[in-house]
C-alpha atoms as a PDB file:
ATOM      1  CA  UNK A   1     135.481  88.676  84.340  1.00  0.00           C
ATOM      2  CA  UNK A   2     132.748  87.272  82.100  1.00  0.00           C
ATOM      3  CA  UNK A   3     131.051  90.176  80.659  1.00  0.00           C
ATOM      4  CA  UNK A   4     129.405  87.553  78.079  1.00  0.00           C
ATOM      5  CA  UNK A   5     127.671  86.180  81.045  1.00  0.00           C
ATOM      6  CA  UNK A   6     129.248  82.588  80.514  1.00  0.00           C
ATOM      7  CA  UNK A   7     130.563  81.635  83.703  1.00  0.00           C
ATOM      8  CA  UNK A   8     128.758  79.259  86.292  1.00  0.00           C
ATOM      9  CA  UNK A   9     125.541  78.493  84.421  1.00  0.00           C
ATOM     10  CA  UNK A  10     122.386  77.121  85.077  1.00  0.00           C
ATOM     11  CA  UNK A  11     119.770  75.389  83.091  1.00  0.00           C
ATOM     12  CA  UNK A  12     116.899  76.176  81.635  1.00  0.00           C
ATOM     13  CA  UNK A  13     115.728  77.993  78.307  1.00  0.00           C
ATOM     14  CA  UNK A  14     116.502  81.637  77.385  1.00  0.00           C
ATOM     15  CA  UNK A  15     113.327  83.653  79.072  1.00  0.00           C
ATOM     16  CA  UNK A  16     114.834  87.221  78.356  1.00  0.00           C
ATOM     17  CA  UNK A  17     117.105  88.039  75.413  1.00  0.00           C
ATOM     18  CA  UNK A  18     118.816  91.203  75.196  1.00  0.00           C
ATOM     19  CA  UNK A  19     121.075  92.163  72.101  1.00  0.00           C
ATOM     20  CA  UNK A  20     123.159  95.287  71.474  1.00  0.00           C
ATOM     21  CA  UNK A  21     120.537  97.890  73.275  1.00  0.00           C
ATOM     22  CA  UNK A  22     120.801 100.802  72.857  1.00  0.00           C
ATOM     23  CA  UNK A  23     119.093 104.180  74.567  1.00  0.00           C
ATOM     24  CA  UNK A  24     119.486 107.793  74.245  1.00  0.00           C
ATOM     25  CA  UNK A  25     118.086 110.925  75.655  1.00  0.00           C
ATOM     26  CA  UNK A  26     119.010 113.598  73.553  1.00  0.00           C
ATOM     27  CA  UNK A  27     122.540 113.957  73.887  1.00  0.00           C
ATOM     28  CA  UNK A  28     122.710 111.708  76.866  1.00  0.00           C
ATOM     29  CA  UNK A  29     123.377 108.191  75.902  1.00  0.00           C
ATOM     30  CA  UNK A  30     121.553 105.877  78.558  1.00  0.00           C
ATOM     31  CA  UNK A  31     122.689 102.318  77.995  1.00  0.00           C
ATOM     32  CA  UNK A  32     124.932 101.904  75.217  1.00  0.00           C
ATOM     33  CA  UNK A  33     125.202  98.383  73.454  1.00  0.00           C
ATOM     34  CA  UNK A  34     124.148  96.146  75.971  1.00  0.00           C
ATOM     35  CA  UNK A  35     123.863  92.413  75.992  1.00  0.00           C
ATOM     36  CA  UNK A  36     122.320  89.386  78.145  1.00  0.00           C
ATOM     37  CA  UNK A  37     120.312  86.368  78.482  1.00  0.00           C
ATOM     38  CA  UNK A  38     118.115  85.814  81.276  1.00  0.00           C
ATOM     39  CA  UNK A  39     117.457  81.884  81.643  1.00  0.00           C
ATOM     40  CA  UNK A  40     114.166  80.178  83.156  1.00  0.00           C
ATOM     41  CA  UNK A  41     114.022  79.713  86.878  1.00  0.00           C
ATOM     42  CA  UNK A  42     117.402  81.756  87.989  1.00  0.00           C
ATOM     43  CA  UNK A  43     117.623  85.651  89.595  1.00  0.00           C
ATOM     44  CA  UNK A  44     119.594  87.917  87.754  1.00  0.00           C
ATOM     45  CA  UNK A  45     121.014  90.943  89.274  1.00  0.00           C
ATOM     46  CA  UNK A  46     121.345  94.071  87.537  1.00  0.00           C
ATOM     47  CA  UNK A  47     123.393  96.657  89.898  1.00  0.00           C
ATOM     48  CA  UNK A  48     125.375 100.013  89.267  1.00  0.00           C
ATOM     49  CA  UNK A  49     125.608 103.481  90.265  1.00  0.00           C
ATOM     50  CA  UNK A  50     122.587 106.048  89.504  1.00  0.00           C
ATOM     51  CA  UNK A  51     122.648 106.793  86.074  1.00  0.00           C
ATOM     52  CA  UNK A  52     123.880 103.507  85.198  1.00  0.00           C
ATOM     53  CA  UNK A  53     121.405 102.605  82.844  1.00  0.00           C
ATOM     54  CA  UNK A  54     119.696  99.915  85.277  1.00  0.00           C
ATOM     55  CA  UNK A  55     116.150 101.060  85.192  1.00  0.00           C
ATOM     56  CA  UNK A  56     116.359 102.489  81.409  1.00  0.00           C
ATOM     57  CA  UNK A  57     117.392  98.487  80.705  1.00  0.00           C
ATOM     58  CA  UNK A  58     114.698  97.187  82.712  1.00  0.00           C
ATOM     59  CA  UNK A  59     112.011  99.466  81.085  1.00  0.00           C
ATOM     60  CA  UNK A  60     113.052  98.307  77.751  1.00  0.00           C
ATOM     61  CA  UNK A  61     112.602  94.560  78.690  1.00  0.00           C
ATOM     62  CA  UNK A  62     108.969  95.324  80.331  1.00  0.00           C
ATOM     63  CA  UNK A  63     107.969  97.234  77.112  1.00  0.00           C
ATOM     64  CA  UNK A  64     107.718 100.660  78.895  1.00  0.00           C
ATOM     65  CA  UNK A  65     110.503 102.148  76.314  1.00  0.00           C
ATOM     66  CA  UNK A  66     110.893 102.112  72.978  1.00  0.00           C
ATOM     67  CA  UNK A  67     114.708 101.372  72.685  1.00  0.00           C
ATOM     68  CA  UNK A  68     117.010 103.304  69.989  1.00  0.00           C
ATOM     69  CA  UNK A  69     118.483 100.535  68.400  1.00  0.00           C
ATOM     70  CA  UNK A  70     118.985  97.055  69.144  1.00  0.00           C
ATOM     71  CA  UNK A  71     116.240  94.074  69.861  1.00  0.00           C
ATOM     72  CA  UNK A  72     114.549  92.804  73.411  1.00  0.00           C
ATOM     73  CA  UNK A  73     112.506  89.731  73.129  1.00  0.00           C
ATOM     74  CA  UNK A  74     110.804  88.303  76.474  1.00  0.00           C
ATOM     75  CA  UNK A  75     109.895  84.308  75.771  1.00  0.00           C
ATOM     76  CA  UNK A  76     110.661  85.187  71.703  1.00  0.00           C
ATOM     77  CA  UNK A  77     107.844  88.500  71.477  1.00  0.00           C
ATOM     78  CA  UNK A  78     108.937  91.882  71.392  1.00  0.00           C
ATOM     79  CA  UNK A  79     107.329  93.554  74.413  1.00  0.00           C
ATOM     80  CA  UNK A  80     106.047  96.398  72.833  1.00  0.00           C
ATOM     81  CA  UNK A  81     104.427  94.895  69.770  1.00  0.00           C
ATOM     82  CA  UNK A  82     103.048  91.998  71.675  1.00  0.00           C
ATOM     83  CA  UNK A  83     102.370  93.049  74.737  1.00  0.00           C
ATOM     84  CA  UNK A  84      99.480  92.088  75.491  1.00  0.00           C
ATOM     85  CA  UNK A  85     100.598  88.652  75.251  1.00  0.00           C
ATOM     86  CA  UNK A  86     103.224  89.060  77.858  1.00  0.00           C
ATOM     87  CA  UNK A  87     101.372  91.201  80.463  1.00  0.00           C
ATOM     88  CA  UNK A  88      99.627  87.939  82.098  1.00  0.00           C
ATOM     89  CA  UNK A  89     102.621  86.326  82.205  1.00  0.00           C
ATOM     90  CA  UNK A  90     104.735  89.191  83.904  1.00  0.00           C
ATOM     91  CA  UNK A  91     104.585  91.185  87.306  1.00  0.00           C
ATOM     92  CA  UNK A  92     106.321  94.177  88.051  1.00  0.00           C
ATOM     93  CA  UNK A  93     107.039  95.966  91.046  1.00  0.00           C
ATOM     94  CA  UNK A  94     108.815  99.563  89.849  1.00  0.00           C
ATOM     95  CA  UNK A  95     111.461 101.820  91.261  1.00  0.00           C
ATOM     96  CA  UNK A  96     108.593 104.194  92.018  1.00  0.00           C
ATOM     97  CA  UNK A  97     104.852 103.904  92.101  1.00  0.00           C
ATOM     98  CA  UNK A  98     101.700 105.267  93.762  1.00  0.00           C
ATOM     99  CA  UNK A  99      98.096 104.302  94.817  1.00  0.00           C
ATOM    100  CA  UNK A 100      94.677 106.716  95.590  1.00  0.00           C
ATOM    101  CA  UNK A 101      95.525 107.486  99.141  1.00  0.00           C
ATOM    102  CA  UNK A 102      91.841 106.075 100.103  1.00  0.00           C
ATOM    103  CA  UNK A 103      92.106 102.812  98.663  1.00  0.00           C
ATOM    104  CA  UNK A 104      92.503  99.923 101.470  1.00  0.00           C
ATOM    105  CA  UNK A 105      95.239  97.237 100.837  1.00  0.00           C
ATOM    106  CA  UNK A 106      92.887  94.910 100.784  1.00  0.00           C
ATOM    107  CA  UNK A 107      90.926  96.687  97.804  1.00  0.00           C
ATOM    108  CA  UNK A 108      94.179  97.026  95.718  1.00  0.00           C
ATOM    109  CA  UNK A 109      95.136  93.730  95.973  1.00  0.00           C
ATOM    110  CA  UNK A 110      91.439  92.278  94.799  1.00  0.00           C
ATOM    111  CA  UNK A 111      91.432  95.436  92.245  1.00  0.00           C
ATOM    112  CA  UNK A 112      95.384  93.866  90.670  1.00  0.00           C
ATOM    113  CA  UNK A 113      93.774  90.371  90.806  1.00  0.00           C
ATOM    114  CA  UNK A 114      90.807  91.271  88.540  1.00  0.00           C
ATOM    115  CA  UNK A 115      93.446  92.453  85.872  1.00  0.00           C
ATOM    116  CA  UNK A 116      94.415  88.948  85.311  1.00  0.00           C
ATOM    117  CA  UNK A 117      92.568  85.917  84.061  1.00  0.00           C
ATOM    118  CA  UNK A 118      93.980  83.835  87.049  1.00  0.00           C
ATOM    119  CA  UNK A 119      95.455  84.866  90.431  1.00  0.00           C
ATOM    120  CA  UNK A 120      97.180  83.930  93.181  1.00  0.00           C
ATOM    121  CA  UNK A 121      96.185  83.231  97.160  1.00  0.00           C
ATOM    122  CA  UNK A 122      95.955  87.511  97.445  1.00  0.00           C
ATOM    123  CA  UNK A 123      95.681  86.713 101.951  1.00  0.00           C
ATOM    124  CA  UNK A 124      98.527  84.293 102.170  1.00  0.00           C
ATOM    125  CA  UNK A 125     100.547  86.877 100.069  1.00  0.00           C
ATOM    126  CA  UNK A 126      99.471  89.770 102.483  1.00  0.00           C
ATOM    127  CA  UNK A 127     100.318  87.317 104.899  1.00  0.00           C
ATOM    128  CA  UNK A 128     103.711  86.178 103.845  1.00  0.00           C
ATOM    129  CA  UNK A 129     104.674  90.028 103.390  1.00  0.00           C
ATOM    130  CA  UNK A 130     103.508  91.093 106.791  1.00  0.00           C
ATOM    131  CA  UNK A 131     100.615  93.191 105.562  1.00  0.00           C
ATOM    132  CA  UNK A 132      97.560  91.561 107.260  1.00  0.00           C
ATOM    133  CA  UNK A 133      96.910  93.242 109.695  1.00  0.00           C
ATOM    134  CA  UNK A 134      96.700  96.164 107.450  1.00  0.00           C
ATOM    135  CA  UNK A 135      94.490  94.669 105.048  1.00  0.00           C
ATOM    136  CA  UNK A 136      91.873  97.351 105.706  1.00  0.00           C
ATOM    137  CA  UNK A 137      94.390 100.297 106.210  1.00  0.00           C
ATOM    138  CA  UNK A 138      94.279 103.022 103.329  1.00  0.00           C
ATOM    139  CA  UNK A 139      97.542 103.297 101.326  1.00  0.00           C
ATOM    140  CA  UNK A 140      97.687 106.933 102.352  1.00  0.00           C
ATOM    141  CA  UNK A 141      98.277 105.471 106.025  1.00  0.00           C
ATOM    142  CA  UNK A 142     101.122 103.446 105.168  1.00  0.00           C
ATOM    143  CA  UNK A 143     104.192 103.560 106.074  1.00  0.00           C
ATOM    144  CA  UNK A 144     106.819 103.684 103.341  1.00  0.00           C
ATOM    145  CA  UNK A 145     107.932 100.206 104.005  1.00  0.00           C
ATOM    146  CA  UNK A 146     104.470  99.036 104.017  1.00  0.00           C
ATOM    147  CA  UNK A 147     103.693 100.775 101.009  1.00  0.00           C
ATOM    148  CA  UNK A 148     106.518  98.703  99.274  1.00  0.00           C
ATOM    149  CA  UNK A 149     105.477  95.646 100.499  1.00  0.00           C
ATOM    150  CA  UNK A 150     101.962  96.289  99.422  1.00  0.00           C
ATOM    151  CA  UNK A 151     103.928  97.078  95.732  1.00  0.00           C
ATOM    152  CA  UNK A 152     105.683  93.252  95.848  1.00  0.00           C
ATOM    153  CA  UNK A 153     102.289  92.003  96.776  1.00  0.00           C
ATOM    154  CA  UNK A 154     100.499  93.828  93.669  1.00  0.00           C
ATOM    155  CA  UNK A 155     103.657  92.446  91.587  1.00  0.00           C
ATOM    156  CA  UNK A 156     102.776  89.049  92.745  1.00  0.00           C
ATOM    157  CA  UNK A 157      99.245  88.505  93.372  1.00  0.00           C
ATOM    158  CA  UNK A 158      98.789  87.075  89.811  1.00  0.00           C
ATOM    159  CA  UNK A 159     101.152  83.696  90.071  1.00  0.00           C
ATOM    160  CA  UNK A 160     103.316  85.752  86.795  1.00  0.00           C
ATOM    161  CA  UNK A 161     106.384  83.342  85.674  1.00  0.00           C
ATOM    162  CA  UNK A 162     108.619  86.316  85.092  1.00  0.00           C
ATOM    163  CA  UNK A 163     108.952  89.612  87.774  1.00  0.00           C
ATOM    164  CA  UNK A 164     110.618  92.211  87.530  1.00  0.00           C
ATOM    165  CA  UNK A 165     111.617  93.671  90.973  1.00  0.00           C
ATOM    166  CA  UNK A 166     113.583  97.572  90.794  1.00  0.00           C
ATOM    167  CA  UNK A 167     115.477  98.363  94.330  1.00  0.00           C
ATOM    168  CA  UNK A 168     112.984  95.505  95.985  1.00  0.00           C
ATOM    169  CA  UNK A 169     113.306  96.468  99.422  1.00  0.00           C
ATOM    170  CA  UNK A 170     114.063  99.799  99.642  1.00  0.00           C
ATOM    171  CA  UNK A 171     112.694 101.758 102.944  1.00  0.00           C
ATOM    172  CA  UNK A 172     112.409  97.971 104.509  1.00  0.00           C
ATOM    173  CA  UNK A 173     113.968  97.748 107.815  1.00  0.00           C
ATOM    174  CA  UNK A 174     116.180  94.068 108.390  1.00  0.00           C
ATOM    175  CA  UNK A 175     113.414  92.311 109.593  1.00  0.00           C
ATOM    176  CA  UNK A 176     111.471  92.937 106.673  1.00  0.00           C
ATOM    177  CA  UNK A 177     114.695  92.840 104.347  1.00  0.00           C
ATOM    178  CA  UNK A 178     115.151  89.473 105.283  1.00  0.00           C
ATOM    179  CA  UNK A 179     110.954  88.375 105.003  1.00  0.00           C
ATOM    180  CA  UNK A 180     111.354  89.470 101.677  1.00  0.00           C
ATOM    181  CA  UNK A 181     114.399  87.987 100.450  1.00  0.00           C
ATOM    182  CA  UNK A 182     112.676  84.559 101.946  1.00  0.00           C
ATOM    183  CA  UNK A 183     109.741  85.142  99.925  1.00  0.00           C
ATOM    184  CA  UNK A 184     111.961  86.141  96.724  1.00  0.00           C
ATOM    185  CA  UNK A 185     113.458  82.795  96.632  1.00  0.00           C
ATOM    186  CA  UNK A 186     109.901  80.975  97.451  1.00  0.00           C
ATOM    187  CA  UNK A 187     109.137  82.280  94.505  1.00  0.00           C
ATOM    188  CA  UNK A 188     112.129  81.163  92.246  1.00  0.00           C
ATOM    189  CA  UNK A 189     111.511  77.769  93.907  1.00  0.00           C
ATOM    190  CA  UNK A 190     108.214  77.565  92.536  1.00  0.00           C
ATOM    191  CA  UNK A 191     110.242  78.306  88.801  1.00  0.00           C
ATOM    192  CA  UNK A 192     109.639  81.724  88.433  1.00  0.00           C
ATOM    193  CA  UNK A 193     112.371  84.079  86.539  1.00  0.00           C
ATOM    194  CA  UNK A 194     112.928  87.149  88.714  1.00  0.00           C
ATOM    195  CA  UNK A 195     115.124  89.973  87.625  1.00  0.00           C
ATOM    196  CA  UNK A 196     116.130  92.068  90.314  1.00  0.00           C
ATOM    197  CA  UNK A 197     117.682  95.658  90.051  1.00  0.00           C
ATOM    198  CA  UNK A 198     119.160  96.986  93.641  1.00  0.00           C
ATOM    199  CA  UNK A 199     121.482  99.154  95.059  1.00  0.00           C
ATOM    200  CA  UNK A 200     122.286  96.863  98.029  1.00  0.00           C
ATOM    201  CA  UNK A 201     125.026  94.813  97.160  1.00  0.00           C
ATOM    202  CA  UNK A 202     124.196  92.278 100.095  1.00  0.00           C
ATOM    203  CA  UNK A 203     121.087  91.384  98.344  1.00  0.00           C
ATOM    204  CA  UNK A 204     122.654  91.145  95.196  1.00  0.00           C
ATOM    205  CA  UNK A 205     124.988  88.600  96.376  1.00  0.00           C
ATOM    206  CA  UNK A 206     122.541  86.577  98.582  1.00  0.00           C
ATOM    207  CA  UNK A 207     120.103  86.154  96.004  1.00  0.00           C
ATOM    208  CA  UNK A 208     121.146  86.043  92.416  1.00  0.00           C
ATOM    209  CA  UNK A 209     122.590  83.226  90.533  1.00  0.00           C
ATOM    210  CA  UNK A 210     124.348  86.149  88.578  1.00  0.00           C
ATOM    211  CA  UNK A 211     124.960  89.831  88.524  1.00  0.00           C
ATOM    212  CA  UNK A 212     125.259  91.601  85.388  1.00  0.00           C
ATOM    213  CA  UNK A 213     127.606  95.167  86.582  1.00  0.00           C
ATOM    214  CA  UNK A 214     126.348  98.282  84.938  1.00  0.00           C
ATOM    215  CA  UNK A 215     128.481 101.670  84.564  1.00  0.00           C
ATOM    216  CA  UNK A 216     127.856 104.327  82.301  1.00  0.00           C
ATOM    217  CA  UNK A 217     125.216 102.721  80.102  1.00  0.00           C
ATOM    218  CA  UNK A 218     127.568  99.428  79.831  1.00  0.00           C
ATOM    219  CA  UNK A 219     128.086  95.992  81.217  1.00  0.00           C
ATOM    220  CA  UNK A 220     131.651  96.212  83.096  1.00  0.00           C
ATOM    221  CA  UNK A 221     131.005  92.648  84.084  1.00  0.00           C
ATOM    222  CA  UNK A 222     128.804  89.597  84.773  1.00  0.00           C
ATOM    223  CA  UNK A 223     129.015  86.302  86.541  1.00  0.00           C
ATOM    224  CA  UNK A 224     128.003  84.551  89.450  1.00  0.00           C
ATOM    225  CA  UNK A 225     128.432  86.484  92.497  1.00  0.00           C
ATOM    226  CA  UNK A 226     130.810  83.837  93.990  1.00  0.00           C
ATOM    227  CA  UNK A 227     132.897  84.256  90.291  1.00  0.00           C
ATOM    228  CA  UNK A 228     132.859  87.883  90.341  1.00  0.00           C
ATOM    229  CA  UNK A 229     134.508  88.066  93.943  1.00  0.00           C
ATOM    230  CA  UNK A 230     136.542  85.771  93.217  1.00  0.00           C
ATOM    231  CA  UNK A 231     138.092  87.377  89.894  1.00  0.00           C
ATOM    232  CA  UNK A 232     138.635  90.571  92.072  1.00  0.00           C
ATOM    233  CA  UNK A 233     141.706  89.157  94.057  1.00  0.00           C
ATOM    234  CA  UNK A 234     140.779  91.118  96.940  1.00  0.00           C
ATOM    235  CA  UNK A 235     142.431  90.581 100.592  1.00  0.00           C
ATOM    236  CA  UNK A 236     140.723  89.105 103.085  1.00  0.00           C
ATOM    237  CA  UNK A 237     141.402  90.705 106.687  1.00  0.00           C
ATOM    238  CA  UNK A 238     141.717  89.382 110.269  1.00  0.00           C
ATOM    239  CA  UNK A 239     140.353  92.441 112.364  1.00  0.00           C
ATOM    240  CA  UNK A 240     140.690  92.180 116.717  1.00  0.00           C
ATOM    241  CA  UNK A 241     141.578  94.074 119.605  1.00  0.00           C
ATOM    242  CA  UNK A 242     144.703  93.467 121.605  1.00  0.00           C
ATOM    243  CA  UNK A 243     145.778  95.747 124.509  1.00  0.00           C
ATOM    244  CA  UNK A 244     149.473  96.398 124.677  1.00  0.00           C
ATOM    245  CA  UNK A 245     150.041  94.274 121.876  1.00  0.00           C
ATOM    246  CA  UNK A 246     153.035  94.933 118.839  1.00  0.00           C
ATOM    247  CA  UNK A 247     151.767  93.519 115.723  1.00  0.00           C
ATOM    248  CA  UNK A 248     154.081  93.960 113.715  1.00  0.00           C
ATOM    249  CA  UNK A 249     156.204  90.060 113.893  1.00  0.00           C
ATOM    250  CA  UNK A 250     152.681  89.466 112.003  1.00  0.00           C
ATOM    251  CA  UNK A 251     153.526  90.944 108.963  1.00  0.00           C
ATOM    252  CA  UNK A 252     155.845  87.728 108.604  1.00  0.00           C
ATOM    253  CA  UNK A 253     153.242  85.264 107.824  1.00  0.00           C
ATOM    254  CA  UNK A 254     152.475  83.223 104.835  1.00  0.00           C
ATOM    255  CA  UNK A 255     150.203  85.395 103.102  1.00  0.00           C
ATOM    256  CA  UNK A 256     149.909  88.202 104.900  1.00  0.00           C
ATOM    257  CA  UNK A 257     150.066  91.819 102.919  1.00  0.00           C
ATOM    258  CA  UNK A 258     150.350  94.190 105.686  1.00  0.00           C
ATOM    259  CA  UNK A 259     149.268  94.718 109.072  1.00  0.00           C
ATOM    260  CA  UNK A 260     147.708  98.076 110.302  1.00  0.00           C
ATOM    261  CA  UNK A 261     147.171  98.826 113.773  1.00  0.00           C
ATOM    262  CA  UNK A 262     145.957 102.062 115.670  1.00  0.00           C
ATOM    263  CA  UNK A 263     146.139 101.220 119.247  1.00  0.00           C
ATOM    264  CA  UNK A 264     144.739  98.764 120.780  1.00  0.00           C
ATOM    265  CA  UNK A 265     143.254  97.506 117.196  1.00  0.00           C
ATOM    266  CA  UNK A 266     144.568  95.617 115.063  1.00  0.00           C
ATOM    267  CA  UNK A 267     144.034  94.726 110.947  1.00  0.00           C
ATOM    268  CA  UNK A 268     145.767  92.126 109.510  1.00  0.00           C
ATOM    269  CA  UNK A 269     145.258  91.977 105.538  1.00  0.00           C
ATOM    270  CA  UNK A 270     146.305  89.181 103.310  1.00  0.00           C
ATOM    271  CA  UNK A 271     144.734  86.054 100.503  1.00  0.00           C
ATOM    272  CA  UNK A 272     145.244  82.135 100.616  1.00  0.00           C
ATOM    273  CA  UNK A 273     143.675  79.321 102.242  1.00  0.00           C
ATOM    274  CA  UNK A 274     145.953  79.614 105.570  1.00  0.00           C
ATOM    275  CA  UNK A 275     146.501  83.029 106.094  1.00  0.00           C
ATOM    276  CA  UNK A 276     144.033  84.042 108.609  1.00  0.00           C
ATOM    277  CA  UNK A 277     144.510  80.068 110.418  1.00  0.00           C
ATOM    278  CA  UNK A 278     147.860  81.348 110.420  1.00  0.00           C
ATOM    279  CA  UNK A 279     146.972  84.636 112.546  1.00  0.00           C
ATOM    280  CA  UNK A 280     144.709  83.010 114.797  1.00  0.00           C
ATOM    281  CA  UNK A 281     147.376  80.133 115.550  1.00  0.00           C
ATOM    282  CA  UNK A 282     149.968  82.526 116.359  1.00  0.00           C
ATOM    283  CA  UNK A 283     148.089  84.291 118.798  1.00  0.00           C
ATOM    284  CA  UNK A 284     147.248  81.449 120.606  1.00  0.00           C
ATOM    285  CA  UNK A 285     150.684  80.501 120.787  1.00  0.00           C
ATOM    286  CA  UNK A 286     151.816  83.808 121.971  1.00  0.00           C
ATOM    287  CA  UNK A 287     148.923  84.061 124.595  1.00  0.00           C
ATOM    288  CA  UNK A 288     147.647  86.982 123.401  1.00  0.00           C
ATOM    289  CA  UNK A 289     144.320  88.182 125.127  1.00  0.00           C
ATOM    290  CA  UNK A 290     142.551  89.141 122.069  1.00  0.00           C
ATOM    291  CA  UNK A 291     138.801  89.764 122.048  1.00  0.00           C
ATOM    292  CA  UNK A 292     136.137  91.067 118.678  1.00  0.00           C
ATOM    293  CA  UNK A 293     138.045  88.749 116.541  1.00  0.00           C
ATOM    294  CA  UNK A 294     136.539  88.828 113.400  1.00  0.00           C
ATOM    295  CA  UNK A 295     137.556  87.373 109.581  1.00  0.00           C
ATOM    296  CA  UNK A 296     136.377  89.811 107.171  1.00  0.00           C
ATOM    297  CA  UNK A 297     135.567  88.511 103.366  1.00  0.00           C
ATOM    298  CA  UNK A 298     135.600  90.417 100.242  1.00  0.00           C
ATOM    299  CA  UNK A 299     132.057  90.898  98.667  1.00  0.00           C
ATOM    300  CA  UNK A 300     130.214  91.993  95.965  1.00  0.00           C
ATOM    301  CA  UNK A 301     130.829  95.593  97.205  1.00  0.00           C
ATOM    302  CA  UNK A 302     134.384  95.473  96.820  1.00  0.00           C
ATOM    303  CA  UNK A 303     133.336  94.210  93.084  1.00  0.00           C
ATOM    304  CA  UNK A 304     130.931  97.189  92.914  1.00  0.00           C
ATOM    305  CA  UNK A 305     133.054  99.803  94.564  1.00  0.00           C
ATOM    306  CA  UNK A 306     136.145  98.623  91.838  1.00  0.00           C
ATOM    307  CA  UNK A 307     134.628  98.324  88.508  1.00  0.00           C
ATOM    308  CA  UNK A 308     132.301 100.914  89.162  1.00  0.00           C
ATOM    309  CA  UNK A 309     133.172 104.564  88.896  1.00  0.00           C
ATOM    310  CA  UNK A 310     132.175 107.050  92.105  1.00  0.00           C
ATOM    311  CA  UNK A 311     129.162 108.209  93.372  1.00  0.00           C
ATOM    312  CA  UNK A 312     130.453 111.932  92.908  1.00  0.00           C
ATOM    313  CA  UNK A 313     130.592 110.995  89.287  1.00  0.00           C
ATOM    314  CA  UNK A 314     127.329 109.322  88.572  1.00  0.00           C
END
């Protein structure tokens, strides 16, 4: 795996340069030696388990933390020392955040705006995130999906060329999920550098160009999604239900691993370009009545899950 973040790259000047970072509390070491670029216009993921070091990273890059050792330049200036600089020119929508309960949506949004010398269409954002009909709702009557919405909206509603988005849809249900995700790539269309820190490895792999892996303070790997999945060798399976049906002549097939079956369902696990052609084809054949046929991929979870040490652990 490309843990030098080579792989399938894109265009475009360095935006965000990370080099041998380094962050400690106390006796805890945070993130420990970690390196990346971040080019102009693409998403980068940053996933891992709690405690990974994601957010420490991220805080480092906005200027929020002083790191221990090592350098972080956004567009060439150190985000502490020059940060006021950078602030126009970034948006940030943190992990966790909070508004006076009173304040309308509406108010926050025009309040975020006047930070910044220019600003974006603040309605068509409210708009696009499915918040206007709460324009005039207080934040304290929000619910916690709105309330993260309303965050991305803040994050936006200055037209920034970098944003930084931490567990972006968190609380959203999939309608909302998928709004946003829409709305994330709108704005990478319009050139913007997003880097995007989430524990849903489905959003991850739908909307990054690559995904750096974090465990324990480290970069275990990073690539493209597509790359990374790839690398991991993982079966594919051929998953359906077949009543009365011995599955085991199956096993025989070019490619196949193993077959598992527990009554009337059926697994069939195996790699190559023909191996689940060659299931379906001898069903057919053998007139089997199968029915919730499905061809299961590997992911970016399987990446996660592999490289990544357990929950219990984090």
């Amino acid at each position: 795996m490309d843990t030098n973040g080579e792989g399938e790259r894109m265009g475009g000047s360095t935006v965000v340069s990370v080099e041998n970072l380094r962050q400690v509390y106390g006796s805890v070491v945070a993130v420990d030696g970690v390196s990346f670029e971040i080019r102009e216009g693409e998403i980068f993921g940053l996933v891992g388990p709690n405690g990974a070091g994601k957010t420490t990273t991220i805080e480092c890059i906005e200027g929020l933390r002083v790191p221990a050792e090592g350098q972080v330049r956004v567009w060439g200036l150190d985000p502490r020392r020059e940060r006021d600089a950078l602030l126009p020119r970034i948006g940030v929508q943190l992990q966790s955040s909070a508004l006076p309960e009173h304040i309308s949506v509406w108010e926050a949004v025009d309040l975020f705006a006047s930070f910044y010398p220019r600003s974006g269409d603040g309605r068509h954002l409210l708009d696009r995130l499915g918040l206007a009909e709460k324009r005039n709702t207080p934040f304290g009557k929000l619910s916690g999906g709105q309330k993260q919405r309303l965050f991305i909206a803040l994050a936006l509603v200055h037209g920034p060329e970098l944003v930084f988005l931490d567990e972006l849809t968190t609380g959203l249900d999939p309608h909302a999920r998928h709004a946003i995700w829409d709305l994330v790539r709108g704005v990478r269309e319009q050139g913007k550098t997003i880097l995007l820190s989430s524990h849903f490895m489905e959003e991850a792999e739908r909307l990054c160009d690559r995904v750096a892996v974090m465990d324990r303070g480290r970069i275990v790997a990073l690539d493209a999604p597509d790359s990374l999945i790839r690398s991991l060798n993982a079966e594919s399976r051929v998953v359906f239900t077949a009543g009365g049906y011995q599955a085991d002549e199956l096993s025989g097939l070019p490619g196949v691993s193993r077959v598992e079956q527990s009554g009337e369902r059926v697994a069939v696990y195996g790699q190559g370009a023909e191996f689940a052609g060659a299931v379906v084809t001898v069903l057919a054949r053998q007139g089997v009545h199968f029915r919730d046929l499905r061809i299961e991929q590997p992911t970016l979870e399987d990446v996660f899950l592999a490289l990544t040490r357990s929950p219990a652990h984090s």
